[in-house]
C-alpha atoms as a PDB file:
ATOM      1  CA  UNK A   1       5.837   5.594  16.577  1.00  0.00           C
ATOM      2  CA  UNK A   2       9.334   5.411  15.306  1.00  0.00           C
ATOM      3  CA  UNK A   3      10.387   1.820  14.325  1.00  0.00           C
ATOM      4  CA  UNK A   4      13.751   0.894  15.237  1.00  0.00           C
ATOM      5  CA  UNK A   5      14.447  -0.752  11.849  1.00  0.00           C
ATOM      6  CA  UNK A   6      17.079  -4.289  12.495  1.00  0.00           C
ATOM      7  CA  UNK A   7      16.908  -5.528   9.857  1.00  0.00           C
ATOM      8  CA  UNK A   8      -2.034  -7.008  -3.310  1.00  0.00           C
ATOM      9  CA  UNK A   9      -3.807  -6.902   0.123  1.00  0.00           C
ATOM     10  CA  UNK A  10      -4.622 -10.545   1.147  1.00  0.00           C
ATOM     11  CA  UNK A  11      -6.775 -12.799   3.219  1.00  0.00           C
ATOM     12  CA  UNK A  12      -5.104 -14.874   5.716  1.00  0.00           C
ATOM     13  CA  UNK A  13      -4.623 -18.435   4.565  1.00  0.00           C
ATOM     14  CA  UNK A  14      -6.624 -21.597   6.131  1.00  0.00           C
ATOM     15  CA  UNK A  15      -3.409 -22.406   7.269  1.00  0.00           C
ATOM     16  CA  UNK A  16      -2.466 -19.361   8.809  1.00  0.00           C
ATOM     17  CA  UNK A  17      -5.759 -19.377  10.898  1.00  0.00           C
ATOM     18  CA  UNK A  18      -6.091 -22.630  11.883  1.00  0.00           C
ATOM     19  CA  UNK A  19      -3.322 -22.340  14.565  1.00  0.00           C
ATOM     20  CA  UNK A  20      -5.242 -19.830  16.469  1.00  0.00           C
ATOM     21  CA  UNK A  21      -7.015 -21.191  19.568  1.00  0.00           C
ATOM     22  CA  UNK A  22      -8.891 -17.690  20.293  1.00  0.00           C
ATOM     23  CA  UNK A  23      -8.564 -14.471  18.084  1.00  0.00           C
ATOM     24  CA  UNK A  24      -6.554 -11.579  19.591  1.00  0.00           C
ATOM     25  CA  UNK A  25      -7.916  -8.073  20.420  1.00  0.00           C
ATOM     26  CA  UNK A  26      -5.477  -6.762  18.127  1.00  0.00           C
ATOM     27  CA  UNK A  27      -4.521  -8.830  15.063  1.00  0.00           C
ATOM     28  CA  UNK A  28      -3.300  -8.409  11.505  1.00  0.00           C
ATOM     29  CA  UNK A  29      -5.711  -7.473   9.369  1.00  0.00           C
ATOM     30  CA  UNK A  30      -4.271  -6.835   5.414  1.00  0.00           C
ATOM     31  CA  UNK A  31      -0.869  -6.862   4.345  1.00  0.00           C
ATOM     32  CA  UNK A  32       0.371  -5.157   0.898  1.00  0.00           C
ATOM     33  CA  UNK A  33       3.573  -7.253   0.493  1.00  0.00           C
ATOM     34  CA  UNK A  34       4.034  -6.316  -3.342  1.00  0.00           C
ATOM     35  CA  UNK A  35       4.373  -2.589  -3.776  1.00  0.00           C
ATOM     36  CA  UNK A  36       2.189  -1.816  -7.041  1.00  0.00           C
ATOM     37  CA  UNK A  37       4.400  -0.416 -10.148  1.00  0.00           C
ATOM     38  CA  UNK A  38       7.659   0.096 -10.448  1.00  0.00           C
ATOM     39  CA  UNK A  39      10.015  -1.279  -7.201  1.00  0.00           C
ATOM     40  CA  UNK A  40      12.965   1.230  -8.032  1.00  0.00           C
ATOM     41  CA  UNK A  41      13.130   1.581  -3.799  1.00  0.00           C
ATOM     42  CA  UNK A  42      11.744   4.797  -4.125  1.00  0.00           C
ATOM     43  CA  UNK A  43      10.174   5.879  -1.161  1.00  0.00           C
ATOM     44  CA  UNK A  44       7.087   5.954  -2.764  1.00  0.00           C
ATOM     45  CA  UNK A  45       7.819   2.291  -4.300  1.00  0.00           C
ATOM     46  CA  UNK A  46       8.993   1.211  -0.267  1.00  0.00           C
ATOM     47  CA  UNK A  47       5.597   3.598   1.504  1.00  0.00           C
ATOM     48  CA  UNK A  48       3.026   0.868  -0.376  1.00  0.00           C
ATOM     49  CA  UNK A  49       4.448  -2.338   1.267  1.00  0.00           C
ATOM     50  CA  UNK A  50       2.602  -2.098   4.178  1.00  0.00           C
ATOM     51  CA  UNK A  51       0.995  -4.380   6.759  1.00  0.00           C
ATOM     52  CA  UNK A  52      -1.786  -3.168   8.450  1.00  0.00           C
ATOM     53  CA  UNK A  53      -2.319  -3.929  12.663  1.00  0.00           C
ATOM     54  CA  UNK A  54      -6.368  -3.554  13.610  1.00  0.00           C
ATOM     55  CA  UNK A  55      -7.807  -3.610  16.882  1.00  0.00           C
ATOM     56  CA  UNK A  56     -10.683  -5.219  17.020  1.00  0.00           C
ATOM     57  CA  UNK A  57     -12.103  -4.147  20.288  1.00  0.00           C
ATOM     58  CA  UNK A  58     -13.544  -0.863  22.001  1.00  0.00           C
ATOM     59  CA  UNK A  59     -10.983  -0.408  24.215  1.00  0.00           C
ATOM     60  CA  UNK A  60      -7.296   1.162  23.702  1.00  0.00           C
ATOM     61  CA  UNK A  61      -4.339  -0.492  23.306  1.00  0.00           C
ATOM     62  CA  UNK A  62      -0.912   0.377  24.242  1.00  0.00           C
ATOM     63  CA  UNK A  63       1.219  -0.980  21.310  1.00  0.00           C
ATOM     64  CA  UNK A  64       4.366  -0.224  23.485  1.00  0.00           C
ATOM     65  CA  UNK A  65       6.999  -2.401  22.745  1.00  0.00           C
ATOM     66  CA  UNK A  66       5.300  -4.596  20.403  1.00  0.00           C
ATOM     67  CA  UNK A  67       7.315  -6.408  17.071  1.00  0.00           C
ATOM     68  CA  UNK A  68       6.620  -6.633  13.692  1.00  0.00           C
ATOM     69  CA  UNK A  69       8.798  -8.929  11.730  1.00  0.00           C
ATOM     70  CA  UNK A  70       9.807 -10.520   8.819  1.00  0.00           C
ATOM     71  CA  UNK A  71      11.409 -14.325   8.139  1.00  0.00           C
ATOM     72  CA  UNK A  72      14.398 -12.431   7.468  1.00  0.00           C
ATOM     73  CA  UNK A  73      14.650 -10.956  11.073  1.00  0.00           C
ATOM     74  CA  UNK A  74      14.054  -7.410   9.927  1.00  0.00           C
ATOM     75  CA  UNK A  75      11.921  -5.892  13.214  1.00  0.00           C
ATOM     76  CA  UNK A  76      10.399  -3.044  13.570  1.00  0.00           C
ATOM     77  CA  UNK A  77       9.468  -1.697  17.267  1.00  0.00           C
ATOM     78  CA  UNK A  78       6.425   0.193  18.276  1.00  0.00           C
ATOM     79  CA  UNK A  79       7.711   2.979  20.119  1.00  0.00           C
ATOM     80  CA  UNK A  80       4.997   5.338  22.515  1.00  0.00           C
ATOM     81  CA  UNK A  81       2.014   4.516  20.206  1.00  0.00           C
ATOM     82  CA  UNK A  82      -1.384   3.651  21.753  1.00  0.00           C
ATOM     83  CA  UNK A  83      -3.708   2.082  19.312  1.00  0.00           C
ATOM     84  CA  UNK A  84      -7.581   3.328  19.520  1.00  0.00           C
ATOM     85  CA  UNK A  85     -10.085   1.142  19.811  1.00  0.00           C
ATOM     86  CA  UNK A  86     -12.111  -0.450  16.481  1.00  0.00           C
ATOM     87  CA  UNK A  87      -8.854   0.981  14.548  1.00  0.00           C
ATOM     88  CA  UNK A  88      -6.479   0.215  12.280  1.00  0.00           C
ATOM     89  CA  UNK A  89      -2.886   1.564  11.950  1.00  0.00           C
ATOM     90  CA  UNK A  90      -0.740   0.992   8.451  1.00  0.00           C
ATOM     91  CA  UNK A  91       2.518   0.359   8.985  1.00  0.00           C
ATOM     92  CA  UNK A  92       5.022   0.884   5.984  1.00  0.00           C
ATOM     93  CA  UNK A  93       8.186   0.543   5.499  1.00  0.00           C
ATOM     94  CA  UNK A  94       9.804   3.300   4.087  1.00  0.00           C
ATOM     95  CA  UNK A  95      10.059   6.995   5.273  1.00  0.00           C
ATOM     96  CA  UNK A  96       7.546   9.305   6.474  1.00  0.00           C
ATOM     97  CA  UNK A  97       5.982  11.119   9.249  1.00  0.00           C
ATOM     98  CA  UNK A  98       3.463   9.058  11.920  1.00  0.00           C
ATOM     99  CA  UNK A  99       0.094   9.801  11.918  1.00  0.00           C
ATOM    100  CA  UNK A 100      -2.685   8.900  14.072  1.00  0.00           C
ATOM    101  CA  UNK A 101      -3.337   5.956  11.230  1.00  0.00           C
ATOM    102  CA  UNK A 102      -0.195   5.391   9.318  1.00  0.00           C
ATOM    103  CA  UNK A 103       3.333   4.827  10.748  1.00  0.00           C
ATOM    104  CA  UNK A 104       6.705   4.172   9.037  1.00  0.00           C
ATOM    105  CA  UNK A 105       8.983   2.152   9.809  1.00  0.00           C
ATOM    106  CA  UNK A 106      11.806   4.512   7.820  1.00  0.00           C
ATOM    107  CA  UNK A 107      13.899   2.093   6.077  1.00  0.00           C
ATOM    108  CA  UNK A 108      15.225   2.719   2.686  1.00  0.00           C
ATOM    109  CA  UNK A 109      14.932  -1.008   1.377  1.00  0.00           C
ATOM    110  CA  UNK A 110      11.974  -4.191   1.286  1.00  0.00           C
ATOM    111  CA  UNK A 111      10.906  -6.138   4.020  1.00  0.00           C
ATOM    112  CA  UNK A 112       8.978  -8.352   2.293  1.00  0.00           C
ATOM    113  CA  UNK A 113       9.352 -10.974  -0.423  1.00  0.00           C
ATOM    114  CA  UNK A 114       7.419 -11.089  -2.871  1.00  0.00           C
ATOM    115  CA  UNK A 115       7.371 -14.795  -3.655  1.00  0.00           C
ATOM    116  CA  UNK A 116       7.064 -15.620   0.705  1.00  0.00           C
ATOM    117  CA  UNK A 117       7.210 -14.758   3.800  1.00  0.00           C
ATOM    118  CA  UNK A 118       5.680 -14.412   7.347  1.00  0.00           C
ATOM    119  CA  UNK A 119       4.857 -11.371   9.535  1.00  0.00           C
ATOM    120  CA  UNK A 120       4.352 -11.999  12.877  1.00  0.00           C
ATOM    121  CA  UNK A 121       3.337 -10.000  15.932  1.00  0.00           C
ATOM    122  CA  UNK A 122       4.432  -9.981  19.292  1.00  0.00           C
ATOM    123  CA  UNK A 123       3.495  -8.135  22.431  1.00  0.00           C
ATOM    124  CA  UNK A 124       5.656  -6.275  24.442  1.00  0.00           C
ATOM    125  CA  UNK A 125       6.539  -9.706  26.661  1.00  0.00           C
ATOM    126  CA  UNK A 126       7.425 -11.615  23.045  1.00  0.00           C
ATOM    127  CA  UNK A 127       4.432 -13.056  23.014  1.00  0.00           C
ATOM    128  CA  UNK A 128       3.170 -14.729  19.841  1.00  0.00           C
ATOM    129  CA  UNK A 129      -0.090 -12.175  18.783  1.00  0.00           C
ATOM    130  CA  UNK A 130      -0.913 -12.952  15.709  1.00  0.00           C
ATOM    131  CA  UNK A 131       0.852 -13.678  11.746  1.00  0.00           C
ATOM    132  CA  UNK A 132       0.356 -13.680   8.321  1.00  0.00           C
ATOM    133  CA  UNK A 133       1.949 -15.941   5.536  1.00  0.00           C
ATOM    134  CA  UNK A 134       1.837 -15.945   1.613  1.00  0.00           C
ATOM    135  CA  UNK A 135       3.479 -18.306  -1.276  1.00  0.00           C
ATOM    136  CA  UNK A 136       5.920 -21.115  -1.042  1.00  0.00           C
ATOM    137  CA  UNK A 137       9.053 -20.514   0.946  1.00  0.00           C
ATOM    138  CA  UNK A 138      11.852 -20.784  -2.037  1.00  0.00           C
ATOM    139  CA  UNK A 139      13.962 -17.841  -0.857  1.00  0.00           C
ATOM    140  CA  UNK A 140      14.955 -14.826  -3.023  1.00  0.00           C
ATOM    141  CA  UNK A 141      14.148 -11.225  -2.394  1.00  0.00           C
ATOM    142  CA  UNK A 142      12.433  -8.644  -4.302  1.00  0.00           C
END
């Protein structure tokens, strides 16, 4: 998977659950929004903010086409990557090679703030999937 870039792990909040009339097959599972130590944009710093996508049932899915975003309108496509069943990808955000269980989405700055933000999914069609959200919208970047 190559994303075309545009642009502490957590639980999701009550809030971010409650708007969910049926739980996906494939949803977001844990997102690493602050990169631990030092943010110098080193691709070290960049490779652990990460959000990571989890299917949740037996069957493959073909992530083809399928968005991961940021309130800032930073996207990042999944290109040709199928998504095994009862697994969990981690996508991060700076450089690297994929793997069968980690992708990159090859930027060389953050995607996401530290203080808020939201990460949504969407299928192939732009269909709402599933999100994430943490803090208090106040703006600012990392």
């Amino acid at each position: 998977m190559s994303c075309a870039a545009i642009s502490a792990a957590i639980a999701v909040p009550a809030s971010a659950a409650d708007h969910r009339a049926s739980r996906s097959a494939v949803e977001i599972s844990r997102v690493q929004y602050d990169s631990r130590g030092r943010e110098d944009r080193s691709n070290r710093s960049l490779n652990a903010e990460w959000v990571e996508v989890t299917n949740t049932t037996r069957r493959a899915v073909n992530l083809d086409g399928w968005t991961l975003s940021d309130r800032d309108g930073h996207t990042c496509t999944f290109r040709h990557y199928r998504l095994d069943g009862r697994s969990t990808v981690r996508v991060h955000t700076g450089i690297g090679r994929d793997a069968r269980h980690d992708v990159y989405w090859d930027r060389r700055q953050y995607v996401w703030n530290n203080d808020s933000d939201t990460a949504p999914l969407r299928n192939d069609h732009g269909r709402f999937i599933d999100d994430v959200s943490w803090g208090r919208p106040r703006g600012g970047r990392h």
